[in-house]
N, C-alpha and C. Protein backbone atom coordinates (compact mmCIF):
# COMPACT_ATOMS: atom_id res chain seq x y z
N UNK A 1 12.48 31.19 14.62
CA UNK A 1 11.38 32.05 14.96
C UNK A 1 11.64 32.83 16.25
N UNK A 2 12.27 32.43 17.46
CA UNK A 2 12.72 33.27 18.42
C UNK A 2 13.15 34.35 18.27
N UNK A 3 14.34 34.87 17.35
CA UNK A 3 14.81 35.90 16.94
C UNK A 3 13.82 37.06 16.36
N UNK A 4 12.73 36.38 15.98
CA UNK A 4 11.42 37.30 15.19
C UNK A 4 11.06 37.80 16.91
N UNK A 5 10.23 36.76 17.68
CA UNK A 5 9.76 37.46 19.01
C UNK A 5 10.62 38.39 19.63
N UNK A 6 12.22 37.57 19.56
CA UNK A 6 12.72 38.43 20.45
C UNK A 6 12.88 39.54 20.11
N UNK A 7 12.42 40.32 18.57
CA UNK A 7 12.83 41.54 18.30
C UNK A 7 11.31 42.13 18.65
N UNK A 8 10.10 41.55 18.31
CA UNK A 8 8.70 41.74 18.43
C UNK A 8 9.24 42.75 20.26
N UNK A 9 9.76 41.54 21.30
CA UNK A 9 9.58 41.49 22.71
C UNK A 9 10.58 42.90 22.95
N UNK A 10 11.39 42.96 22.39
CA UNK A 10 12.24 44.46 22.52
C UNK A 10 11.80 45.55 22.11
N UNK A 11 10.76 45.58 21.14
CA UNK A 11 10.03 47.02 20.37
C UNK A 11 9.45 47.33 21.64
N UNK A 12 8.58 45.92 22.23
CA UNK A 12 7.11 46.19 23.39
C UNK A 12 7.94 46.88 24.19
N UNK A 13 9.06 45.96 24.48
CA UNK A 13 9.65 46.95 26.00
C UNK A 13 10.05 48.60 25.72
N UNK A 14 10.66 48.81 24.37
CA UNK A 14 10.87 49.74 24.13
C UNK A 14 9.59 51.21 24.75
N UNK A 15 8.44 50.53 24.06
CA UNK A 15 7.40 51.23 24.11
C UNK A 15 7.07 51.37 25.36
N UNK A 16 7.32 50.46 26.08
CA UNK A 16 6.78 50.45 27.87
C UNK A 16 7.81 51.62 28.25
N UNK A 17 9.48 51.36 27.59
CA UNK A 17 9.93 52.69 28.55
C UNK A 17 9.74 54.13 28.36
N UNK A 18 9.35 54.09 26.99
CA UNK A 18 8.87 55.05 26.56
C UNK A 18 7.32 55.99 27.33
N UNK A 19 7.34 54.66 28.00
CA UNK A 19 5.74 55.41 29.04
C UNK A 19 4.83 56.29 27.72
N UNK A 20 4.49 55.05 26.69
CA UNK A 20 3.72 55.72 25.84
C UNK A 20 2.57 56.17 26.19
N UNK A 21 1.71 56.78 26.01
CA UNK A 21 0.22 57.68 26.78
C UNK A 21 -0.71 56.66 25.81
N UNK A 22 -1.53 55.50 26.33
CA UNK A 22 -2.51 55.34 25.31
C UNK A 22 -3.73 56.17 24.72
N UNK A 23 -3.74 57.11 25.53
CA UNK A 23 -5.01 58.40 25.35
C UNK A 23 -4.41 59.28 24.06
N UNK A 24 -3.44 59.30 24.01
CA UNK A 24 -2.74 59.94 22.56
C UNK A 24 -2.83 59.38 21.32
N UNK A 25 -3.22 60.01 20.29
CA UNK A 25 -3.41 59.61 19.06
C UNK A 25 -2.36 58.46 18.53
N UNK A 26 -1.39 59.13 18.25
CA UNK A 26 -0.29 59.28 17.80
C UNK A 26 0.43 57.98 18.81
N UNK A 27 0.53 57.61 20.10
CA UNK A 27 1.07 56.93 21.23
C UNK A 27 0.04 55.56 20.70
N UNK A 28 -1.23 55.62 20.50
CA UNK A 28 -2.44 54.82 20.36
C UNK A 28 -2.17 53.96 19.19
N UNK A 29 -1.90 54.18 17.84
CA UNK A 29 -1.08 53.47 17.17
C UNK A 29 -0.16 52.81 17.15
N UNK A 30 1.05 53.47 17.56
CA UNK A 30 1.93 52.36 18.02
C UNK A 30 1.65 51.38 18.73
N UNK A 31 1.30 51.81 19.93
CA UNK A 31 0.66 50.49 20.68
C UNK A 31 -0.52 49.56 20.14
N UNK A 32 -1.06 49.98 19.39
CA UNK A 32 -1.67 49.20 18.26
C UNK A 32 -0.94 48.08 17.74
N UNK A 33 0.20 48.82 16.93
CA UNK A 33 1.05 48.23 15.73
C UNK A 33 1.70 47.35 16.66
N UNK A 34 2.14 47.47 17.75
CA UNK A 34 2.94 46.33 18.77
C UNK A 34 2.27 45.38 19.02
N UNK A 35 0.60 45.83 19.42
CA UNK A 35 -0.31 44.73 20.06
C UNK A 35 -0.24 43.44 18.62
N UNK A 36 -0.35 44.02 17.59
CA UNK A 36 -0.80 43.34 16.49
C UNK A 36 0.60 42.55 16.01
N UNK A 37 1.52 42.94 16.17
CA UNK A 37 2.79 42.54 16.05
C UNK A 37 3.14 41.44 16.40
N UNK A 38 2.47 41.70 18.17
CA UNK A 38 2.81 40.44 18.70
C UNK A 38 1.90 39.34 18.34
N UNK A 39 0.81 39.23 18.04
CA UNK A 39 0.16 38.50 17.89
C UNK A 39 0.29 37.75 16.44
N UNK A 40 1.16 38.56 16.11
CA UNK A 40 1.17 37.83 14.22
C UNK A 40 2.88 36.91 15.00
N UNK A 41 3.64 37.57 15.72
CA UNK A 41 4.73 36.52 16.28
C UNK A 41 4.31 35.36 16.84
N UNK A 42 3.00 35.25 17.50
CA UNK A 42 2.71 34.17 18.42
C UNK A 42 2.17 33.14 16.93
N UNK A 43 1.64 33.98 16.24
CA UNK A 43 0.99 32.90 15.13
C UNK A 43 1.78 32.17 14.24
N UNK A 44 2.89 32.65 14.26
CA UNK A 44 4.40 32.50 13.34
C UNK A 44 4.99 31.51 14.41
N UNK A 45 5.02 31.47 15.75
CA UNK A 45 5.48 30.37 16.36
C UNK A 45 5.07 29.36 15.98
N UNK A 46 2.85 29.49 16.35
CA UNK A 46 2.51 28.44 16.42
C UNK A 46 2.58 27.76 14.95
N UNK A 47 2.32 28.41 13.77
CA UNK A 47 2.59 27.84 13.06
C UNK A 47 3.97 27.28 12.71
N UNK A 48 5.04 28.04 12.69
CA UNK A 48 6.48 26.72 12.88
C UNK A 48 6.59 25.59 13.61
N UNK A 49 5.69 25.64 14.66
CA UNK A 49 5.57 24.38 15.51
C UNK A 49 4.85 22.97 14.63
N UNK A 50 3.89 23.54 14.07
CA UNK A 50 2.53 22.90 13.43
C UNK A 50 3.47 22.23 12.47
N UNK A 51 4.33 23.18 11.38
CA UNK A 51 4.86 22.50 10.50
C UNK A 51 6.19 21.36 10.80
N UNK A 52 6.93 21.64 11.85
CA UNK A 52 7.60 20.96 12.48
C UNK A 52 7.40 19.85 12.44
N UNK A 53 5.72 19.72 13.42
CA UNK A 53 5.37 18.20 13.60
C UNK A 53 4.38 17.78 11.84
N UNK A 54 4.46 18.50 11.32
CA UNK A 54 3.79 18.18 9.61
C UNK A 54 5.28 17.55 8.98
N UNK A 55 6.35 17.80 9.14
CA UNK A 55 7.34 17.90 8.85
C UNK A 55 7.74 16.13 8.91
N UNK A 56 8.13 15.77 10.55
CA UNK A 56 8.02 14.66 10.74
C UNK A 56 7.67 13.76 10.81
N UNK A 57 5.50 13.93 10.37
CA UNK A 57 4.97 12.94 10.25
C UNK A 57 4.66 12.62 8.72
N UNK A 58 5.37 13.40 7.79
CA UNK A 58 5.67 13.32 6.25
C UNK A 58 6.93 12.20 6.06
N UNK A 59 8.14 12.97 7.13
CA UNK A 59 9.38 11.90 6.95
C UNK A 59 8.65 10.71 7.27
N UNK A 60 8.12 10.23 8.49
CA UNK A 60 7.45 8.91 8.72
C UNK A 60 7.10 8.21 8.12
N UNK A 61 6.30 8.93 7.31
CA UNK A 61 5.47 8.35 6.24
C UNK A 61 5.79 7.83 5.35
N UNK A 62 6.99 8.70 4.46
CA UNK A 62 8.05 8.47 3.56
C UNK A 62 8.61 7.04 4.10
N UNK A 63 9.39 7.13 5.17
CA UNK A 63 10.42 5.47 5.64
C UNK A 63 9.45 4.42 5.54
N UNK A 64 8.05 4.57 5.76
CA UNK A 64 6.98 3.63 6.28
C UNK A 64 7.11 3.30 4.71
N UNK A 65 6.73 3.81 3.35
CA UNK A 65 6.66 3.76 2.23
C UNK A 65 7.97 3.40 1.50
N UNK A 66 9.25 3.81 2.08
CA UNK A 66 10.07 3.02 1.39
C UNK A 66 10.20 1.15 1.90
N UNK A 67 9.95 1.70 3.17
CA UNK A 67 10.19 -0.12 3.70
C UNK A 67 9.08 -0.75 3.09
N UNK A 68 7.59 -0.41 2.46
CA UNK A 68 6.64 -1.35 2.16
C UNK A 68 7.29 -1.44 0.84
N UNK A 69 7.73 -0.42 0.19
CA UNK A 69 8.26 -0.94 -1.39
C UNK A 69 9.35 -1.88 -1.21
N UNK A 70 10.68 -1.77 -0.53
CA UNK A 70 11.28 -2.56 -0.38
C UNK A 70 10.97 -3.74 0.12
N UNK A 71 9.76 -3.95 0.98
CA UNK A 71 8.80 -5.82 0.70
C UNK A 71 8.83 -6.16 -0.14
N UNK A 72 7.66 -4.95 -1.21
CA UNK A 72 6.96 -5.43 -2.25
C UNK A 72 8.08 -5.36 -3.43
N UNK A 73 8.92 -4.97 -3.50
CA UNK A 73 9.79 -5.06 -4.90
C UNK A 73 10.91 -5.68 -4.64
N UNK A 74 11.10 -6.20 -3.58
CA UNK A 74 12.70 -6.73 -3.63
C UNK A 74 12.87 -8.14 -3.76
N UNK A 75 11.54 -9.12 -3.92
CA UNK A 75 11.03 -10.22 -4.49
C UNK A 75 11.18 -9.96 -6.24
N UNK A 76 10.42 -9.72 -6.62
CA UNK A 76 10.43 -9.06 -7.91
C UNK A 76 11.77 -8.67 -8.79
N UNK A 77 12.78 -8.02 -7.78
CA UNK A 77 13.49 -7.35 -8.40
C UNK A 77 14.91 -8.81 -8.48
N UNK A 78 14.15 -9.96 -7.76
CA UNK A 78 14.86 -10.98 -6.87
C UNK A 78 14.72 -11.66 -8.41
N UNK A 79 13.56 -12.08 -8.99
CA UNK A 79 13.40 -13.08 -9.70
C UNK A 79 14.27 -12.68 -10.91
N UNK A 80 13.65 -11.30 -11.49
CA UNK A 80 14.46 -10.58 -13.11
C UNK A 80 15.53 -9.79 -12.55
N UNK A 81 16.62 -10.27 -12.24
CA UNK A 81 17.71 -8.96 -11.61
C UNK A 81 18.29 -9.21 -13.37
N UNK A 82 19.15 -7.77 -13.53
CA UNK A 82 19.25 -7.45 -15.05
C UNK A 82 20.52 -7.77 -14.71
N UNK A 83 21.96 -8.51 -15.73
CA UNK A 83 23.23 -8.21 -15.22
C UNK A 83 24.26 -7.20 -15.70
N UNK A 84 25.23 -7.06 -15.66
CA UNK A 84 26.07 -5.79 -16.33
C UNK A 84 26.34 -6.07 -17.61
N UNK A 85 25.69 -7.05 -18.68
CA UNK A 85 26.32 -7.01 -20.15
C UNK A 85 24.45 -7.20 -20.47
N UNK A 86 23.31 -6.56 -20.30
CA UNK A 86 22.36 -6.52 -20.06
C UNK A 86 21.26 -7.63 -20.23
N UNK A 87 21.44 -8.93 -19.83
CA UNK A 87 20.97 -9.81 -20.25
C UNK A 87 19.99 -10.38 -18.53
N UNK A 88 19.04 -10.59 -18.54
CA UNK A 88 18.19 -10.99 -17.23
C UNK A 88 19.00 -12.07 -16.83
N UNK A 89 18.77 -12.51 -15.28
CA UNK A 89 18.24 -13.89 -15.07
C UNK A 89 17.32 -13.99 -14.38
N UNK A 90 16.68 -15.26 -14.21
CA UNK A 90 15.37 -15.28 -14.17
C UNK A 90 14.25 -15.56 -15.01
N UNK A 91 13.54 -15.74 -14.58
CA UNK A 91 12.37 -16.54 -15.72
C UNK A 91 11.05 -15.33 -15.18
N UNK A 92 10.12 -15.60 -16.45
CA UNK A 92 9.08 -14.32 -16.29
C UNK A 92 7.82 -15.87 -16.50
N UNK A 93 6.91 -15.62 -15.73
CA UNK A 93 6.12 -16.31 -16.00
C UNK A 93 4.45 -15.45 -16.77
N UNK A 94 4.51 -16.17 -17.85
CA UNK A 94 3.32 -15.91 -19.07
C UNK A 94 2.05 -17.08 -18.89
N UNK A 95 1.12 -16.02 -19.88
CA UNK A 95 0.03 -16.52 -19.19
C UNK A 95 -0.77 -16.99 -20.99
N UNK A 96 -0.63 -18.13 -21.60
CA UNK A 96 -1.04 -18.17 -22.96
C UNK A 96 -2.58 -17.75 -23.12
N UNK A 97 -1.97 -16.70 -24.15
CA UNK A 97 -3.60 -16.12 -24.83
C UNK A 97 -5.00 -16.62 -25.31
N UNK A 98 -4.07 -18.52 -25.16
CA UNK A 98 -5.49 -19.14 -25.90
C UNK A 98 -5.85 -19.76 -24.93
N UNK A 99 -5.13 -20.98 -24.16
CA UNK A 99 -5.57 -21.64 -23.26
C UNK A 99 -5.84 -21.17 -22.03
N UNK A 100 -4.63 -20.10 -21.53
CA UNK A 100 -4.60 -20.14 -20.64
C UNK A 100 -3.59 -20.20 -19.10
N UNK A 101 -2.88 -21.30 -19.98
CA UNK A 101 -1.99 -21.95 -19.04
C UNK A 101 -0.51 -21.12 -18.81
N UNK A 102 -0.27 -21.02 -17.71
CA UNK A 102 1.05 -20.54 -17.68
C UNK A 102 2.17 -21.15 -18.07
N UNK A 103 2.87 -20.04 -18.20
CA UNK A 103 4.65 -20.95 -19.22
C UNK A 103 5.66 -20.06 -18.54
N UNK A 104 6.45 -20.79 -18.09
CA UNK A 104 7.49 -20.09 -17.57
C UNK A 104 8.80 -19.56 -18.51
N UNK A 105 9.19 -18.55 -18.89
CA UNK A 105 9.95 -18.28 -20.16
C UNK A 105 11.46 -17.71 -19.52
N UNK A 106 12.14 -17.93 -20.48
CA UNK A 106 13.73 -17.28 -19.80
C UNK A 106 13.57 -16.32 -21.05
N UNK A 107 13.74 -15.10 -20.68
CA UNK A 107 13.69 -13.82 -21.32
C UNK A 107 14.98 -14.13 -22.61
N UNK A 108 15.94 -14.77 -22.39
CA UNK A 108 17.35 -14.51 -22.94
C UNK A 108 17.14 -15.62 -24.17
N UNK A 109 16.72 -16.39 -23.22
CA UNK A 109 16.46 -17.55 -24.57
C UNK A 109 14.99 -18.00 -25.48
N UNK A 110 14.62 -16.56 -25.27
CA UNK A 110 13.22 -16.67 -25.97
C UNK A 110 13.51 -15.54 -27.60
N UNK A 111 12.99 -15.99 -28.72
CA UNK A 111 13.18 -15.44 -29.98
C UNK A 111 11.95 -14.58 -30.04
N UNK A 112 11.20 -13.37 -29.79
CA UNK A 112 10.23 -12.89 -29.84
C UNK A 112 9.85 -12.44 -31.61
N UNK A 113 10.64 -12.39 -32.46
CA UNK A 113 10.45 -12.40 -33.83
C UNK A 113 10.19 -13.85 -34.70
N UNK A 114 10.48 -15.01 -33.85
CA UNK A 114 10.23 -16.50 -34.07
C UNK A 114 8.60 -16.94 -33.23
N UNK A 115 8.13 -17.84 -33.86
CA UNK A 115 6.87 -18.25 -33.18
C UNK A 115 7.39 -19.20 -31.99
N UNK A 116 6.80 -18.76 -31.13
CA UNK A 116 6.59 -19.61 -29.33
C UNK A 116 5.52 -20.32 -29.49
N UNK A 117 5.84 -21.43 -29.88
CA UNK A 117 4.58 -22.17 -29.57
C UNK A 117 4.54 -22.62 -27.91
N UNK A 118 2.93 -22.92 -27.17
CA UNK A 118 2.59 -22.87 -25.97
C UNK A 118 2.32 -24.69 -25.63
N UNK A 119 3.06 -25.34 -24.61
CA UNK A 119 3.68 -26.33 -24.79
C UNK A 119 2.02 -27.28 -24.54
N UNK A 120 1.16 -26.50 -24.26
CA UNK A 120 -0.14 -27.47 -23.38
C UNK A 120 -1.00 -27.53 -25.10
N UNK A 121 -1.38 -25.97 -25.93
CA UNK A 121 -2.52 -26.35 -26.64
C UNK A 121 -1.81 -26.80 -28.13
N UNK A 122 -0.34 -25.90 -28.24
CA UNK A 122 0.43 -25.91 -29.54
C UNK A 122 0.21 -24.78 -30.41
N UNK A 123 -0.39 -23.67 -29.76
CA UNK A 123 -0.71 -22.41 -30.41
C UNK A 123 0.29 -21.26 -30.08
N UNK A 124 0.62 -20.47 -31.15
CA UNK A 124 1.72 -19.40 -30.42
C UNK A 124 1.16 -18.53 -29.01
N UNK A 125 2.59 -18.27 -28.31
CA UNK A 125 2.79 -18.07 -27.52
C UNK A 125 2.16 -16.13 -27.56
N UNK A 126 2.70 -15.14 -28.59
CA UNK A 126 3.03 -14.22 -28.20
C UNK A 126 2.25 -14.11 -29.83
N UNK A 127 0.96 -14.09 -30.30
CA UNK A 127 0.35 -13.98 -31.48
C UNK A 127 0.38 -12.25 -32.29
N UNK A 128 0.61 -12.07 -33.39
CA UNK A 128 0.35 -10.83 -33.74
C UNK A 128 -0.92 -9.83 -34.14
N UNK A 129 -0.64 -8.91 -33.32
CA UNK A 129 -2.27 -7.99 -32.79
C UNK A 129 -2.03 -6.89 -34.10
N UNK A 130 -3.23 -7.12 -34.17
CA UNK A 130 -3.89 -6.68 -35.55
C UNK A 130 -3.45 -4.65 -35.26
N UNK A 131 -2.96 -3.77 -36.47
CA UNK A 131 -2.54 -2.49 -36.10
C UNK A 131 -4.14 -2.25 -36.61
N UNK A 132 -4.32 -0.76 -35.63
CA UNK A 132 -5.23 -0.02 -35.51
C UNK A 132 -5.30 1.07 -36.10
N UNK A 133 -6.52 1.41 -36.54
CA UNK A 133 -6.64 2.45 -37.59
C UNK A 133 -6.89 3.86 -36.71
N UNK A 134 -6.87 5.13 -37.25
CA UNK A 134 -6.88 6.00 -36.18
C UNK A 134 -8.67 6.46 -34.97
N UNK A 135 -9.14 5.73 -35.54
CA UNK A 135 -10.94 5.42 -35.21
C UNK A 135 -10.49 4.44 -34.11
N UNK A 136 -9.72 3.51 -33.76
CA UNK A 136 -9.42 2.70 -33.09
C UNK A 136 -10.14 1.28 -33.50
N UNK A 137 -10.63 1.11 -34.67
CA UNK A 137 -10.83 -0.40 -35.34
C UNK A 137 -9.58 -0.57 -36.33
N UNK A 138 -9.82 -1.96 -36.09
CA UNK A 138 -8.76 -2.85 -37.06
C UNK A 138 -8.53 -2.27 -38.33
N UNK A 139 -7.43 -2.38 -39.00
CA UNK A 139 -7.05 -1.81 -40.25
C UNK A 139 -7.47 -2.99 -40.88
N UNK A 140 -8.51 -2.73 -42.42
CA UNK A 140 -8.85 -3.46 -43.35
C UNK A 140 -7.52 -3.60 -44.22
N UNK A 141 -6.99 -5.08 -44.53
CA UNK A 141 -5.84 -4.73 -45.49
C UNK A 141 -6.44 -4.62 -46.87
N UNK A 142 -5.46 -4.05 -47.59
CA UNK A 142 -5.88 -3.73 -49.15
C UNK A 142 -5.47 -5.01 -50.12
């Protein structure tokens, strides 16, 4: 933004050596167009300044937000880390649909097309939910 004033600050002087007449029409404009000139430069500062500090208290904000995710997910990401032939380790803990009770499951060694039975009531684990009709009620079978 300097380079903007400093050309703004060279027109003014220009005009000063020019010993423009403000009583002249013609002289009265220009010095107009300078007065106004400068004042749109000062606003162009202040606003680069403004965004400057908008600037850095965005980055802030940003690091402040990666370090709270990196709290909050690097537990998480601790328990199910995925490995390079794509298989978890780690256990996911479930919450059974009937009783209640939690079950701790190893993703790898669980058959999701086989029934899970739930070790507390003896009811499956992962039961099949009825498909929906486009009304959003249950499909009547035929």
């Amino acid at each position: 933004m300097s380079r903007l004033t400093d050309r703004i600050s060279y027109l003014q002087g220009l005009a000063e050596g020019m010993k423009l007449n403000p009583d002249k029409d013609s002289h009265k404009l220009i010095l107009g167009i300078l007065e106004v000139l400068g004042e749109v430069g000062e606003s162009f500062e202040a606003l680069a300044e403004s965004h400057g500090e908008l600037s850095d208290y965005v980055e802030s904000i940003d690091e402040d937000l990666a370090d709270l995710e990196a709290d909050l997910y690097d537990d998480e990401d601790e328990d199910l880390a995925e490995d390079e032939d794509g298989t978890f380790e780690g256990s996911i803990e479930y919450e059974c649909p009937h009783c209640g009770t939690t079950v701790e499951i190893d993703p790898d060694e669980v058959d999701f097309d086989e029934d899970a039975l739930c070790p507390q009531c003896g009811k499956e684990l992962f039961p099949e939910l009825p498909e929906e009709g486009l009304d959003g009620e249950p499909e009547e079978e035929e």
